[in-house]
Protein backbone atom coordinates (compact mmCIF):
# COMPACT_ATOMS: atom_id res chain seq x y z
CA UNK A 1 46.08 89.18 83.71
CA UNK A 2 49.57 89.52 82.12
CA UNK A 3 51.83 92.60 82.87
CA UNK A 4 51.34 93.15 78.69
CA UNK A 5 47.38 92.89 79.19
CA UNK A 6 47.89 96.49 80.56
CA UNK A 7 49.68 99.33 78.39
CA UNK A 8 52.47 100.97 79.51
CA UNK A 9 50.68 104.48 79.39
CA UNK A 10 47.56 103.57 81.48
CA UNK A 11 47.52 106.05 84.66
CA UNK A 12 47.40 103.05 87.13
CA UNK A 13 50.16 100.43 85.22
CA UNK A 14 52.28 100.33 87.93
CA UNK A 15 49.70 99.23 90.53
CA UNK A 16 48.07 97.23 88.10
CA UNK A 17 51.60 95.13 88.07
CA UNK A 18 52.71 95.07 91.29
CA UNK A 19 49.12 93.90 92.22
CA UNK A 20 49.52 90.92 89.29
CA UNK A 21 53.07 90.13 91.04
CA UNK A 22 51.56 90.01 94.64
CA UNK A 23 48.53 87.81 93.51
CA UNK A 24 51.07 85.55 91.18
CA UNK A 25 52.80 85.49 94.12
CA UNK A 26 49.73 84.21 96.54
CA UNK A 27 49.17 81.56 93.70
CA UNK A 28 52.92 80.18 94.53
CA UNK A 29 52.32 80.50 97.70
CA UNK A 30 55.25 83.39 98.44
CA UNK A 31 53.10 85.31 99.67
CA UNK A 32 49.87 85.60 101.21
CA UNK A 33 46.49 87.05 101.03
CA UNK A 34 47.48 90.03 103.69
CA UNK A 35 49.83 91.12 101.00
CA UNK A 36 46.83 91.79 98.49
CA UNK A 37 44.73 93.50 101.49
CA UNK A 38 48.14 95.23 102.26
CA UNK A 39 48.73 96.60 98.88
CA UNK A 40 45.09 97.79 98.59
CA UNK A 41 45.40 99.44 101.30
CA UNK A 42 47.95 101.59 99.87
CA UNK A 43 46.33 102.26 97.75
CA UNK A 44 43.63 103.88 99.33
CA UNK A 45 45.84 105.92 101.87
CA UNK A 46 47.10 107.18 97.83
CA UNK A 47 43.96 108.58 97.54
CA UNK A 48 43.72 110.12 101.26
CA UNK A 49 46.79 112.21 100.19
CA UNK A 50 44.81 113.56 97.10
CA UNK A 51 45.32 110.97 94.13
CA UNK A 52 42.24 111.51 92.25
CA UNK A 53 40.35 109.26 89.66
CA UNK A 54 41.05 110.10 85.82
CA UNK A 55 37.50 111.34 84.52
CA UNK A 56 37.93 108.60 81.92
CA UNK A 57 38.37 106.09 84.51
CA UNK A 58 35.31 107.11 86.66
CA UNK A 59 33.47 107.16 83.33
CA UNK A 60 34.26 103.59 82.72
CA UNK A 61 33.36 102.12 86.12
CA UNK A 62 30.02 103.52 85.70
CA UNK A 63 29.90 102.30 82.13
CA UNK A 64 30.65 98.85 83.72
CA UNK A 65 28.69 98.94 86.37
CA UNK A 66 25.38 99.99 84.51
């Protein structure tokens, strides 16, 4: 994935990229694999202080996972 693969105006782009950085980044061997686990751990804690899933969102995991 490509930083442009994701439009500016999608509700997680910012996440989306820094997570596309940190695995470039693991590929270069910068960083490692605890920065991925790291970063998703953010972003779960995100949702323990009340970030909630778009509707749209929830309705396209299903989608994808049907």
């Amino acid at each position: 994935m490509s930083e442009t693969d994701v439009p500016e105006d999608h509700p997680r782009y910012a996440s989306l990229v820094t997570r596309h950085r940190i695995e470039a980044g693991v590929e270069k061997g910068i960083t490692s694999k605890q920065g991925l686990i790291a970063q998703g751990r953010g972003e779960a804690f995100d949702y323990l202080l009340g970030e909630r899933t778009l509707q749209s969102a929830d309705n396209a995991a299903r989608a994808a996972a049907a």
